[in-house]
Protein backbone atom coordinates (compact mmCIF):
# COMPACT_ATOMS: atom_id res chain seq x y z
CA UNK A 1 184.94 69.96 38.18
CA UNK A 2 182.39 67.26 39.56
CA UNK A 3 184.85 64.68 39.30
CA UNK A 4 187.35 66.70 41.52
CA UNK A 5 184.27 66.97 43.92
CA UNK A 6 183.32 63.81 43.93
CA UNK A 7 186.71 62.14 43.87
CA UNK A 8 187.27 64.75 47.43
CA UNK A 9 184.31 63.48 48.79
CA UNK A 10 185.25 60.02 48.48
CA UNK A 11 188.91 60.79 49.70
CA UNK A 12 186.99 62.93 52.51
CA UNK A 13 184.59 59.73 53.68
CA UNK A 14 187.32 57.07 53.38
CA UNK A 15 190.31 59.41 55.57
CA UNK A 16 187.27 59.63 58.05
CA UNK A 17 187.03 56.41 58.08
CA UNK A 18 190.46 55.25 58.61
CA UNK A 19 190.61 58.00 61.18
CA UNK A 20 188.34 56.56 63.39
CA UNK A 21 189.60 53.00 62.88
CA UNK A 22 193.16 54.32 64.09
CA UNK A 23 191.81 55.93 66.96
CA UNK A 24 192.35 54.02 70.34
CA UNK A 25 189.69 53.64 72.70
CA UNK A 26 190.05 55.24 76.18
CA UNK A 27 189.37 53.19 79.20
CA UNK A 28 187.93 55.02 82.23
CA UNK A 29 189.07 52.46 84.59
CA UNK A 30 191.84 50.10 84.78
CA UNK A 31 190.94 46.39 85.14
CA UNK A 32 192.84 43.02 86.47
CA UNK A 33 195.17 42.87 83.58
CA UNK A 34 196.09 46.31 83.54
CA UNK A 35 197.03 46.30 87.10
CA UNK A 36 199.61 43.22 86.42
CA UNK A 37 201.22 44.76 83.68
CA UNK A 38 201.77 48.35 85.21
CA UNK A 39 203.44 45.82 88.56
CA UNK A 40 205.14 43.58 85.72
CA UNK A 41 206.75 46.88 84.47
CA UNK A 42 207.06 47.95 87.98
CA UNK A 43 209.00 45.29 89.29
CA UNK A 44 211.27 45.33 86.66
CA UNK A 45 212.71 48.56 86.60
CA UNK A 46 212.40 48.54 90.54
CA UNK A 47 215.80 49.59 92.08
CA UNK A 48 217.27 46.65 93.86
CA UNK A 49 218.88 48.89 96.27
CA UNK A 50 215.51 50.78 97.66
CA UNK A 51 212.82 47.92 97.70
CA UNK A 52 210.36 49.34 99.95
CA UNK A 53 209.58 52.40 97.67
CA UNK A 54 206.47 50.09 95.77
CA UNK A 55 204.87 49.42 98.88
CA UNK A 56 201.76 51.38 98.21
CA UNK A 57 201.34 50.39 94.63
CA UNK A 58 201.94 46.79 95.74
CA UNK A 59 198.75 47.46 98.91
CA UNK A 60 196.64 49.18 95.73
CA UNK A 61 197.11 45.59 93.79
CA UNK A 62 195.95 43.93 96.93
CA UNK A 63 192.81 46.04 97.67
CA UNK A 64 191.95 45.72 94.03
CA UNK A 65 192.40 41.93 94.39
CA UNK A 66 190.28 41.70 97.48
CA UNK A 67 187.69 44.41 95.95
CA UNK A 68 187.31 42.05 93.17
CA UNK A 69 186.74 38.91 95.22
CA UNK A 70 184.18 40.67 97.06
CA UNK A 71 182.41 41.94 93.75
CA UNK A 72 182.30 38.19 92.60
CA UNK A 73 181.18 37.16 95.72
CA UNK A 74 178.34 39.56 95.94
CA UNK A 75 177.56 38.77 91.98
CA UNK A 76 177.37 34.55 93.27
CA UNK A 77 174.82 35.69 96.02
CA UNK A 78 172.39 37.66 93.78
CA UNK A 79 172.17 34.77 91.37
CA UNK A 80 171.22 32.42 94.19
CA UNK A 81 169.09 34.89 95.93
CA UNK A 82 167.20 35.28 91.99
CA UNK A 83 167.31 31.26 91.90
CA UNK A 84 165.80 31.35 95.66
CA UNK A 85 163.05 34.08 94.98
CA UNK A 86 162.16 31.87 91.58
CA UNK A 87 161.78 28.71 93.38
CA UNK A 88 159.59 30.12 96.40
CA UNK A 89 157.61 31.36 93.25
CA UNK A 90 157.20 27.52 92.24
CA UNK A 91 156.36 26.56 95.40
CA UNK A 92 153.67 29.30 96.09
CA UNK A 93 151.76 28.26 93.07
CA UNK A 94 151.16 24.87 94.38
CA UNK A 95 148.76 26.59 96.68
CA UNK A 96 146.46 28.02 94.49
CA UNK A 97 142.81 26.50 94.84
CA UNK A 98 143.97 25.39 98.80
CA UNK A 99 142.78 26.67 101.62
CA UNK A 100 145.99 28.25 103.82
CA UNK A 101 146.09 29.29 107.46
CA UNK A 102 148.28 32.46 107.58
CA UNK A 103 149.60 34.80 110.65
CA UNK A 104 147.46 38.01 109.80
CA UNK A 105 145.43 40.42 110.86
CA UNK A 106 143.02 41.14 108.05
CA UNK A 107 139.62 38.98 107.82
CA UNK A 108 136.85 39.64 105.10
CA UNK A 109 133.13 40.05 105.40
CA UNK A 110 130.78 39.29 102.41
CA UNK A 111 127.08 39.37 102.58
CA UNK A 112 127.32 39.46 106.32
CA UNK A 113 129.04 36.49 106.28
CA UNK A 114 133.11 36.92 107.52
CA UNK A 115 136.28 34.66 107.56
CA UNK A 116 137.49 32.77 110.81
CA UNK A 117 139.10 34.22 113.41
CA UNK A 118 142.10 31.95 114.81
CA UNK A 119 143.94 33.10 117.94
CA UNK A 120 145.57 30.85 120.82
CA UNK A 121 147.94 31.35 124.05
CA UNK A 122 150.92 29.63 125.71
CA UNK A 123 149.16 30.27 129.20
CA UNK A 124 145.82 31.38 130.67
CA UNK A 125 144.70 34.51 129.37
CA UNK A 126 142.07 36.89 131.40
CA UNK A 127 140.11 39.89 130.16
CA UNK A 128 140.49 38.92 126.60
CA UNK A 129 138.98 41.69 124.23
CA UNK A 130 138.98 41.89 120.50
CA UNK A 131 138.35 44.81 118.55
CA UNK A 132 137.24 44.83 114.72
CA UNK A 133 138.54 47.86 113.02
CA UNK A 134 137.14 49.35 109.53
CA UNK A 135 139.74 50.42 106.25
CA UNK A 136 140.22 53.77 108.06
CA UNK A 137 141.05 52.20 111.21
CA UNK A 138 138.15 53.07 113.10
CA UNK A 139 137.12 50.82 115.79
CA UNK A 140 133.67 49.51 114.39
CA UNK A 141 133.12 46.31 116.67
CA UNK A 142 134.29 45.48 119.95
CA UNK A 143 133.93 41.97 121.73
CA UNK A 144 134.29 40.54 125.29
CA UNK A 145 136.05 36.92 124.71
CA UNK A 146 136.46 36.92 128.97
CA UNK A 147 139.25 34.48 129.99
CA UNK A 148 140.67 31.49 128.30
CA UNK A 149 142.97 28.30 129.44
CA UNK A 150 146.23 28.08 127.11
CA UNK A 151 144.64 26.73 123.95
CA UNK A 152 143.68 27.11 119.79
CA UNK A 153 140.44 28.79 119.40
CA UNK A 154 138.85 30.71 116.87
CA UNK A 155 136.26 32.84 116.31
CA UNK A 156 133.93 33.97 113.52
CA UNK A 157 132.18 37.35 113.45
CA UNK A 158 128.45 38.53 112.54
CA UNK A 159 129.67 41.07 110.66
CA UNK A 160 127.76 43.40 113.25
CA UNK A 161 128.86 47.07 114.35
CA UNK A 162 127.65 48.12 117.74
CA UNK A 163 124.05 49.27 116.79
CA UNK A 164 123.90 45.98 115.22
CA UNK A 165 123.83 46.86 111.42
CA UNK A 166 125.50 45.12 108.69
CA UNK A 167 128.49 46.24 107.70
CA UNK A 168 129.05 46.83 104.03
CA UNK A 169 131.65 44.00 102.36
CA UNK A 170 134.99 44.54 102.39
CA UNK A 171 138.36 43.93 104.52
CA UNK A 172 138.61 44.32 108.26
CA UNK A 173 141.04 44.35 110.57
CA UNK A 174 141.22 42.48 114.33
CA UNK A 175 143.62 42.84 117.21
CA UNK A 176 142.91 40.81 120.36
CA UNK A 177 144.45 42.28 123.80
CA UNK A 178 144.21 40.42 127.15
CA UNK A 179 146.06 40.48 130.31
CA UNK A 180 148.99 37.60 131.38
CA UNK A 181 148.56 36.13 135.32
CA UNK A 182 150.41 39.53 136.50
CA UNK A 183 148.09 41.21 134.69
CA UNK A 184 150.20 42.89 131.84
CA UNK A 185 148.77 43.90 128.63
CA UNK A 186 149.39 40.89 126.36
CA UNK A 187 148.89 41.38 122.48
CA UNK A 188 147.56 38.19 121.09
CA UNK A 189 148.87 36.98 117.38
CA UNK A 190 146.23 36.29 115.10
CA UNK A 191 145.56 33.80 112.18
CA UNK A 192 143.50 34.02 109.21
CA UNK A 193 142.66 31.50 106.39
CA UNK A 194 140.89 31.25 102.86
CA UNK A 195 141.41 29.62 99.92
CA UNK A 196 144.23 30.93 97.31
CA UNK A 197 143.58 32.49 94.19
CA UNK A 198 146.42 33.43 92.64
CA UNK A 199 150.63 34.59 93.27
CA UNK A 200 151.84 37.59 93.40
CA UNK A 201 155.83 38.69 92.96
CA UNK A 202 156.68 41.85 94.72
CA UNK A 203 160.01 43.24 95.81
CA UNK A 204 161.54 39.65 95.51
CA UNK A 205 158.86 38.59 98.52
CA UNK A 206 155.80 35.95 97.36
CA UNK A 207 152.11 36.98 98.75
CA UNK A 208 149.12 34.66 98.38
CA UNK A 209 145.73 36.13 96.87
CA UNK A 210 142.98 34.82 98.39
CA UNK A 211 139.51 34.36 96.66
CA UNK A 212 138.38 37.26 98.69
CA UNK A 213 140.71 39.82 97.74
CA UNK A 214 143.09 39.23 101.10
CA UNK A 215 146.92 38.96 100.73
CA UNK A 216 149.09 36.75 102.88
CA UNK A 217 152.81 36.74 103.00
CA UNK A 218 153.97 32.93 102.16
CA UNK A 219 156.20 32.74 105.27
CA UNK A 220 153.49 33.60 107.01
CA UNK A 221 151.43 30.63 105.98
CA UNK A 222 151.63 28.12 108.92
CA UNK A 223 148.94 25.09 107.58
CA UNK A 224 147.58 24.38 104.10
CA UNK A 225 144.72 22.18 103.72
CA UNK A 226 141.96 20.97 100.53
CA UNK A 227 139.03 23.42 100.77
CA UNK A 228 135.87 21.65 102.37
CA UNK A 229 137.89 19.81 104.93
CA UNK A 230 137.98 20.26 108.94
CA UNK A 231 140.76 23.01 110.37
CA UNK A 232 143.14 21.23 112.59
CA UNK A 233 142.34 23.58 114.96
CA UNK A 234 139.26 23.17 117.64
CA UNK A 235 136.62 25.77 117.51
CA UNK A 236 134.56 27.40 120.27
CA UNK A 237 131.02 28.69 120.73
CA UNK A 238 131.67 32.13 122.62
CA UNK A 239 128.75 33.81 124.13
CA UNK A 240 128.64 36.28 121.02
CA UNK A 241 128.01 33.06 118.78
CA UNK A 242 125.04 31.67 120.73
């Protein structure tokens, strides 16, 4: 009686077995060489007599085809956009332990001390003012620059709010509005530097860690240069500095 069982459960695992080996596999989607041999078979049982009766399978096989070329062509892109995004990787590690010059708005202060300033104009400027602005946004500092000839100039903060205390360290922001010959509101970009401490890979876009905590974007970067050495741009004394 045990052999009868046993001998039914070996009968039972092997038909299972060949059961699922028989069993085809279902496609849910038809691919290239699917679509050829359904217009193979097509074309030759087509009725000589009433040609135009395959048109829209025949338009299918061409959207398919041009669906396809598009897929690959979108598949080519990615793998140079990855290929692009690793070697601006490569190239924004060169720049760690340099000192880079960045469009930006953020500057640092630590022990009272903060980073440069750089702003400049195509023409004269009048009625420049620059306001320093705390995390929250709160306007904590604000300075009368006056007017200025088209020019590079830069500026370095005391780290001062308006009752004259120290600020606590941390990361401020500037924005520097003054008014064109006609006397329009003109928003003035802004540059920041410090030195680069590490890379950082976000959403496919490099940013540069500065020493201080600061990120720049690494398109943004507009001069590198060895720590220690003179900016290529000309600094002012402003009345605040004297």
């Amino acid at each position: 009686m045990g052999y009868v069982d046993s001998t039914g459960y070996l009968l039972g695992q092997q038909e299972a077995y060949m059961a699922a080996s028989n069993t085809p596999e279902h496609k849910d989607s038809l691919e290239q060489e699917d679509f050829l041999t359904i217009l193979v078979a097509q074309l030759t049982h087509q009725d000589p007599l009433s040609p135009m009766e395959d048109t829209d399978m025949t338009a299918q096989l061409a959207q398919f085809s041009s669906l396809e070329q598009l897929t690959n062509i979108n598949t080519n892109i990615k793998a140079l956009s990855d290929s692009m995004e690793h070697s601006d990787l490569l190239n924004a590690v060169s720049f760690i332990g340099k000192e880079v010059k960045a469009d930006g708005y953020n500057i640092s202060l630590e022990s009272g001390n903060a980073s440069t300033i750089y702003y400049g104009f195509g023409e004269p400027v009048s009625g420049i003012t620059m306001n320093i602005y705390d995390s929250d946004g709160a306007i904590v500092r604000t300075v009368e620059l006056g007017s200025k000839e088209s020019g590079s100039y830069q500026y370095v903060w005391d780290g001062k709010n308006e009752a004259g205390t120290v600020l606590p360290d941390g990361i401020y922001g500037v924005g520097i509005l003054g008014k064109d010959k006609d006397g329009g509101g003109v928003l003035v970009q802004t540059e920041v530097s410090g030195v680069v401490d590490a890379v950082v890979n976000e959403d496919g876009t490099q940013y540069l860690r500065l020493k201080d905590g600061r990120y720049l974007n690494f398109l943004n970067v507009t001069e590198i240069v060895d720590p220690g050495t003179a900016s290529a741009v000309d600094s002012e004394t402003t009345a605040e500095e004297e």
